[in-house]
Protein backbone atom coordinates (compact mmCIF):
# COMPACT_ATOMS: atom_id res chain seq x y z
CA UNK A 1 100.30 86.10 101.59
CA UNK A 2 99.02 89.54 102.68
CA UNK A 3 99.11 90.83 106.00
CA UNK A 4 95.33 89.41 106.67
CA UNK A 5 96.75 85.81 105.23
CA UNK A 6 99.19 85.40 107.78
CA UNK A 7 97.93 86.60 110.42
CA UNK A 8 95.45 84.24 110.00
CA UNK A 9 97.95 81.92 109.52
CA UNK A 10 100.01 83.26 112.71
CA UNK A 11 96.85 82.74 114.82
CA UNK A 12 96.53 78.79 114.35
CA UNK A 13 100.49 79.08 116.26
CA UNK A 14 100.37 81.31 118.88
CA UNK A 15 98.01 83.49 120.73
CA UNK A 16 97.42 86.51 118.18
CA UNK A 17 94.20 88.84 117.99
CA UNK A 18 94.24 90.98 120.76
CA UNK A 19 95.89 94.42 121.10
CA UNK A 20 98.06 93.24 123.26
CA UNK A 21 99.40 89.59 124.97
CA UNK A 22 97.78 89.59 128.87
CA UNK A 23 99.72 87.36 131.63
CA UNK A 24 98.41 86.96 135.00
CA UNK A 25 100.38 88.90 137.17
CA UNK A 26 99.07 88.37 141.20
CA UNK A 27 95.65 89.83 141.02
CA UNK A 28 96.46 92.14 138.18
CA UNK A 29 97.18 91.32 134.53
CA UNK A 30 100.24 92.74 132.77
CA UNK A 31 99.96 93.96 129.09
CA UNK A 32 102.60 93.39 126.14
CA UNK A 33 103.02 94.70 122.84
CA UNK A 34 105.35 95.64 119.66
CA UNK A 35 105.44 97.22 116.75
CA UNK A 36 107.58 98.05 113.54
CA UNK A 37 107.54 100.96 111.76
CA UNK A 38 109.98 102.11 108.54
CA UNK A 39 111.10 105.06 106.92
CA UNK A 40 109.11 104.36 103.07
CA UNK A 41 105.79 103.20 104.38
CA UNK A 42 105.41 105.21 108.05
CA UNK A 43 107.37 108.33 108.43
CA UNK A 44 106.78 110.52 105.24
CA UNK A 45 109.28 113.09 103.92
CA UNK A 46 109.43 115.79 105.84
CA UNK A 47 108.97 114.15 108.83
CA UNK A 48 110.79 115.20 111.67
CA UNK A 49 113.11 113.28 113.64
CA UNK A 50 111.19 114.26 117.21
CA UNK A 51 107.50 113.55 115.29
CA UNK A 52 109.35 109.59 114.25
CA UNK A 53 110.49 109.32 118.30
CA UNK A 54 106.48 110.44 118.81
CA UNK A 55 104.71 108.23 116.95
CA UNK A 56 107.13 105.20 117.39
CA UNK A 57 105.94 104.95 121.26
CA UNK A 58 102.52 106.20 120.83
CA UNK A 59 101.30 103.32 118.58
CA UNK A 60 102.35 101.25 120.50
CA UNK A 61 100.81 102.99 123.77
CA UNK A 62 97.64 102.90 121.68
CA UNK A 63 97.64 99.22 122.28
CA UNK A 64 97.92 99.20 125.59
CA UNK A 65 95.12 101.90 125.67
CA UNK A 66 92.92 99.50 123.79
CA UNK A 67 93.35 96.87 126.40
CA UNK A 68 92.54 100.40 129.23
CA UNK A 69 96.03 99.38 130.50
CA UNK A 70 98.31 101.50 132.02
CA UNK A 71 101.48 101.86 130.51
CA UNK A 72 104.79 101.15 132.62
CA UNK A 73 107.60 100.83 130.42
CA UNK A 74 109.33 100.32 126.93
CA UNK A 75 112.34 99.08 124.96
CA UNK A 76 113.15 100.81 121.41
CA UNK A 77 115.26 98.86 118.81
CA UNK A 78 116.47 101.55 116.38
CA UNK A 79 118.00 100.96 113.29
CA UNK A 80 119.53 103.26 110.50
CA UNK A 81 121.93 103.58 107.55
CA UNK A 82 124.30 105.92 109.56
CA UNK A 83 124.07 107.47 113.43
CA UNK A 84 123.85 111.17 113.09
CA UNK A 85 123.58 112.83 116.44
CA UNK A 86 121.11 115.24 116.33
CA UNK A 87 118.98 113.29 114.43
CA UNK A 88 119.41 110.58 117.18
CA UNK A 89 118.43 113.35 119.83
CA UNK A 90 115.32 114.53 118.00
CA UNK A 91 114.35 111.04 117.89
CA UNK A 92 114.76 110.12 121.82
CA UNK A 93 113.34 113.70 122.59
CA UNK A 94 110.23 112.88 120.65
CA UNK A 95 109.94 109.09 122.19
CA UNK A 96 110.56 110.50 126.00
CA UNK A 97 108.50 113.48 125.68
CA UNK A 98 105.04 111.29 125.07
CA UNK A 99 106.22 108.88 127.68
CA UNK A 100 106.09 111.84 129.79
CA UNK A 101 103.13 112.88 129.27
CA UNK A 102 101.32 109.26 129.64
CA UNK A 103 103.80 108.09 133.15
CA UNK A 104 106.10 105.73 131.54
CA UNK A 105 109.52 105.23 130.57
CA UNK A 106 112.30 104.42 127.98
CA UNK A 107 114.10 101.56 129.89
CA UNK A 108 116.35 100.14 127.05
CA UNK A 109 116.68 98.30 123.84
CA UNK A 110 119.39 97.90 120.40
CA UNK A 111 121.05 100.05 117.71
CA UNK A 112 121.68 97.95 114.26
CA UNK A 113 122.63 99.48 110.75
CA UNK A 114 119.94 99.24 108.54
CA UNK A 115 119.51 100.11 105.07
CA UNK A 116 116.41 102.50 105.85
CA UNK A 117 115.05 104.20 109.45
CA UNK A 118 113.61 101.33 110.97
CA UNK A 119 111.58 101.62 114.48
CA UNK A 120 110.70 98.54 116.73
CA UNK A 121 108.50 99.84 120.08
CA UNK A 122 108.27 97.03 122.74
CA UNK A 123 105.51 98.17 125.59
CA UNK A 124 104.84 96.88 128.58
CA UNK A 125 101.04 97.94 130.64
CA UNK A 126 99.16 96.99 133.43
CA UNK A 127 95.48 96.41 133.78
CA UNK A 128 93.37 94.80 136.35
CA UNK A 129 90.60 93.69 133.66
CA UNK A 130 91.46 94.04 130.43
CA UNK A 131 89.05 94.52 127.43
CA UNK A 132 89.86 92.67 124.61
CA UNK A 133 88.17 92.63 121.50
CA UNK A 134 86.12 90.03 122.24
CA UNK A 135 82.05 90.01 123.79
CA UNK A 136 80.16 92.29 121.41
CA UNK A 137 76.66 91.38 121.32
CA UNK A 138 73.60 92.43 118.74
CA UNK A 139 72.02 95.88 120.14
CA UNK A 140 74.82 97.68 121.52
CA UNK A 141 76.01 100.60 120.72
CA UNK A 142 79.31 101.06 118.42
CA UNK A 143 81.38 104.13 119.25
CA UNK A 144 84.76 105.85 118.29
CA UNK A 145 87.38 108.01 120.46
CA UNK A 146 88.04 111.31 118.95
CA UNK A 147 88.34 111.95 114.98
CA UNK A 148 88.70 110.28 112.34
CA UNK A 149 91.04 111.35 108.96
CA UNK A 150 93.63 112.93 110.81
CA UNK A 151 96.70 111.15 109.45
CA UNK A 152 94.95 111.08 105.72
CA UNK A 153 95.05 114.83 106.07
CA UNK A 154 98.73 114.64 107.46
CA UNK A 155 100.00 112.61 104.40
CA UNK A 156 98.02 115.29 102.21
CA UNK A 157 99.57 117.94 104.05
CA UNK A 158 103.14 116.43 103.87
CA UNK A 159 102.58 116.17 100.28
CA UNK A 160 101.92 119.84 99.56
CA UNK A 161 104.60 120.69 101.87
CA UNK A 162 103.09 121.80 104.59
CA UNK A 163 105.61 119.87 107.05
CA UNK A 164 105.01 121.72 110.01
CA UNK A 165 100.91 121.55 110.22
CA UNK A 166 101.55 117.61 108.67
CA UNK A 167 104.05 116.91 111.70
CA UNK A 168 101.69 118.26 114.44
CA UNK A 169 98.87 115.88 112.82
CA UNK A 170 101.33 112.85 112.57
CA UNK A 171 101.97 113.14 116.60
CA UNK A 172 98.85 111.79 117.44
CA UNK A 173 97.40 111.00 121.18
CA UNK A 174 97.13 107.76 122.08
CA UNK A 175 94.11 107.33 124.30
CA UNK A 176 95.45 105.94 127.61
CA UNK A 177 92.94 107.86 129.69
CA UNK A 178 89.99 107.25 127.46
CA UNK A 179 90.96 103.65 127.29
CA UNK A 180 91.12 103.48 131.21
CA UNK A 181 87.93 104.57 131.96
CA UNK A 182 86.08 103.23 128.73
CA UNK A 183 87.14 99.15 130.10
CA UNK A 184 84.41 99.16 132.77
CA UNK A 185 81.68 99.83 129.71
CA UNK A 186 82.88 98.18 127.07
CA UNK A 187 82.18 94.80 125.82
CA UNK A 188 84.69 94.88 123.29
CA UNK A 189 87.33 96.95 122.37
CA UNK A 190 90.16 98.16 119.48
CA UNK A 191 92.55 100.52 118.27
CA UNK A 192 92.18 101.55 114.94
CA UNK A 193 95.20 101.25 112.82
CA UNK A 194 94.29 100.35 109.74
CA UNK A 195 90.89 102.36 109.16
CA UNK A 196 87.44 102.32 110.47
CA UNK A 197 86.04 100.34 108.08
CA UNK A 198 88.40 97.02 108.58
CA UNK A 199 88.45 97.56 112.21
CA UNK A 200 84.57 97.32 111.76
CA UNK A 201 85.09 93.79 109.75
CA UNK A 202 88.09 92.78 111.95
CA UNK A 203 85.44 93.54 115.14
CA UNK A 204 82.52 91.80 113.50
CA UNK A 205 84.35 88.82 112.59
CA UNK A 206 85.93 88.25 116.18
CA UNK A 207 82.59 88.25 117.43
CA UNK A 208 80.57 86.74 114.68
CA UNK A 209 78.11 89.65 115.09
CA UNK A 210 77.62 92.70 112.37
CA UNK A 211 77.72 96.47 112.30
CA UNK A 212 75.55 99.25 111.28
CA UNK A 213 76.90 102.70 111.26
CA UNK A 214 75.29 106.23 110.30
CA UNK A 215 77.49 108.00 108.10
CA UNK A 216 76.77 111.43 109.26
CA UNK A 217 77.57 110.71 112.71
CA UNK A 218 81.25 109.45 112.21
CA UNK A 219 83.09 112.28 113.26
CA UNK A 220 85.98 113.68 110.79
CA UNK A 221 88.96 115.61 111.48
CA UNK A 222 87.76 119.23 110.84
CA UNK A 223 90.88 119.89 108.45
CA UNK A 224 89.41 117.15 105.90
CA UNK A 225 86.83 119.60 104.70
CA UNK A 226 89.30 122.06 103.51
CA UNK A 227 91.31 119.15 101.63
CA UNK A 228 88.56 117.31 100.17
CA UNK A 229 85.90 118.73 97.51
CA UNK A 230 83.13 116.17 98.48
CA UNK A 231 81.74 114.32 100.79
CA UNK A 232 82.83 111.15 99.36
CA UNK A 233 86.16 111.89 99.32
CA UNK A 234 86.04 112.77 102.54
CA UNK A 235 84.89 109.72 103.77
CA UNK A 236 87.09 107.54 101.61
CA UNK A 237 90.21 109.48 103.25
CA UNK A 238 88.49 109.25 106.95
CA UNK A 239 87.45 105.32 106.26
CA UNK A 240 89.76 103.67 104.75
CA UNK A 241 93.20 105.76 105.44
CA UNK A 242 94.07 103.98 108.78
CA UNK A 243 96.86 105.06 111.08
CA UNK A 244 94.46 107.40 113.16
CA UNK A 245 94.80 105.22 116.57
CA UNK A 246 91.51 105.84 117.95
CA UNK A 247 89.54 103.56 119.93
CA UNK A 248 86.38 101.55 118.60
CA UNK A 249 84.13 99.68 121.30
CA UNK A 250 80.96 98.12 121.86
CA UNK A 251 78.76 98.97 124.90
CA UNK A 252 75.58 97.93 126.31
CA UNK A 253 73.32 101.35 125.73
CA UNK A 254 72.75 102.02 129.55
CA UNK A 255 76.06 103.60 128.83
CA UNK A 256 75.80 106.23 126.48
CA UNK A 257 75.70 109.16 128.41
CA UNK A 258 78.95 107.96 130.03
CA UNK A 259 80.41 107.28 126.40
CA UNK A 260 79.75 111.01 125.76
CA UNK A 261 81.36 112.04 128.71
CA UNK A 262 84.33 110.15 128.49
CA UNK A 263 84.97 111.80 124.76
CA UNK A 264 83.77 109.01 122.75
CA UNK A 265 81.02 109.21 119.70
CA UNK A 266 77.99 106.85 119.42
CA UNK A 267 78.48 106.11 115.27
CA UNK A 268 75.50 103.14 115.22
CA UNK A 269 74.65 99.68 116.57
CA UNK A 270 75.89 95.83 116.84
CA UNK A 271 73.36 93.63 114.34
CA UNK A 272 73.01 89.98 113.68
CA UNK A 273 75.52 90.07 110.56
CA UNK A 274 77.29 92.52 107.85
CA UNK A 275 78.66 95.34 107.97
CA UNK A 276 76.70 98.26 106.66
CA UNK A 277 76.60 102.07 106.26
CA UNK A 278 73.72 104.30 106.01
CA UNK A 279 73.81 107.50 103.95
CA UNK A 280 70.62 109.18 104.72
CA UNK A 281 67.72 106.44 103.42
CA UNK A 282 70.12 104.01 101.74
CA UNK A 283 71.85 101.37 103.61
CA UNK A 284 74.79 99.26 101.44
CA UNK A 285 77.52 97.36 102.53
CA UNK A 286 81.00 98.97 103.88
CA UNK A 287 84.01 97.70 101.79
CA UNK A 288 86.60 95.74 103.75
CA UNK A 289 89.12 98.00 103.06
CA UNK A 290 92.09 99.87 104.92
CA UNK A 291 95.61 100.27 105.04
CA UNK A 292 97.94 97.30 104.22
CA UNK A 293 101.33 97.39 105.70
């Protein structure tokens, strides 16, 4: 099976979908997550040890932002062929220093040997109402946080050897405040990890509803126009890439002005069914593609 396959499969278990797993807590709702991440298929070479303690915790702070949770604490199992010191320090200084900056805090977790760098981020959040990805209906507006392409351009970067540009791409900001005050307006929300396009199918499936999004209004990561030599290629890599951890929601359109304001782009509408892209007059379908772990 692929990753879709089972966690189809998965779903017909346990309660799988969301961002996040939300338990009544009093009159609030508490927020868990994980995630695993490994040296071949996440963290590049030339990565550095503080940008793999970075991006460990915020992916998995990006959850809890897609739920507009507030996160509170986390547990890191690390795992690695040999404990080298400084490389352990990087890591933790990396980790702690985007806890910092969002109010949480490394509380535990486990060291194993492992044949490669291998990262598991446990988080816990906090929300009173949490969106879920759930409650999109035909005539809202579909929006994104931020840009898109940002870790296609990183990977790019990394492979031309520009670590230290690539590195300050890779540590990305998960959108905890964004995410906080986009939960009263949305009617459905995401993070997208594995590309817009199969967060658009992955949405649109949920909700048994369809997309429609303008091409020109998807916003890019400025640096993809200096490492692309077309447009196409520069949506293919802003798309389909994955791994940028921005938010995609639905809200009704009495909201757009507060979308704006809140940092978010309006990229097109909710429809009956499919999901679709228009490039100036033509409209055709947008691939289900994205990143597979």
């Amino acid at each position: 099976m692929n990753e879709k396959e089972a966690l189809k499969w998965l779903a017909t278990r346990m309660p799988v979908g969301d961002d996040c797993y939300v338990m009544d807590w009093g009159e609030s709702h508490l927020l868990l997550t994980t995630d695993m991440l490994h040296q071949t298929t996440d963290f590049p070479p030339g990565t550095t040890g503080y940008t793999t303690g970075w991006r460990s915790v915020a992916v998995s702070l990006s959850d809890i932002a897609a739920m507009g949770g507030e996160p509170k604490a986390l547990v890191i199992a690390y795992g690695n062929s040999q404990f080298d010191l400084n490389s352990l320090e990087k890591f933790i200084e990396g980790a702690e220093a985007v806890c910092d900056k969002y109010g949480t805090r490394i509380v535990g977790g486990d060291l194993d040997s492992h044949e490669e760098l291998t990262v598991v981020t446990s988080a816990l959040g906090e929300v009173k109402i949490p969106a879920t990805r759930k409650g999109a209906q035909p005539g809202e507006l579909v929006a994104v946080t931020g840009d898109l392409g940002r870790t296609a351009a990183a990977l790019d970067l990394f492979e031309k050897g520009r670590d230290e540009k690539a590195n300050e791409l890779f540590q990305f900001t998960p959108r905890v405040e964004q995410g906080k005050k986009l939960a009263s307006l949305a009617s459905s929300m995401m993070d997208i990890s594995d590309g817009l396009a199969r967060s658009l199918h992955q949405l649109a499936e949920v909700n048994d509803v369809g997309f429609r999004v303008t091409a020109d209004k998807i916003p890019y990561a400025p640096l993809l126009d200096e490492l692309t030599g077309s447009e196409e290629e520069k949506e293919k890599l802003g798309l389909f890439t994955g791994e940028d951890y921005e938010l995609l929601f639905t809200a009704p359109e009495k909201h757009e002005f507060d979308l704006a304001k809140y940092g978010s782009t309006v990229i097109g509408k909710v429809t009956e069914e499919g999901v679709d892209i228009v490039r100036g007059r033509e409209v055709s379908p947008l691939e289900d593609e994205g990143y597979v772990h």
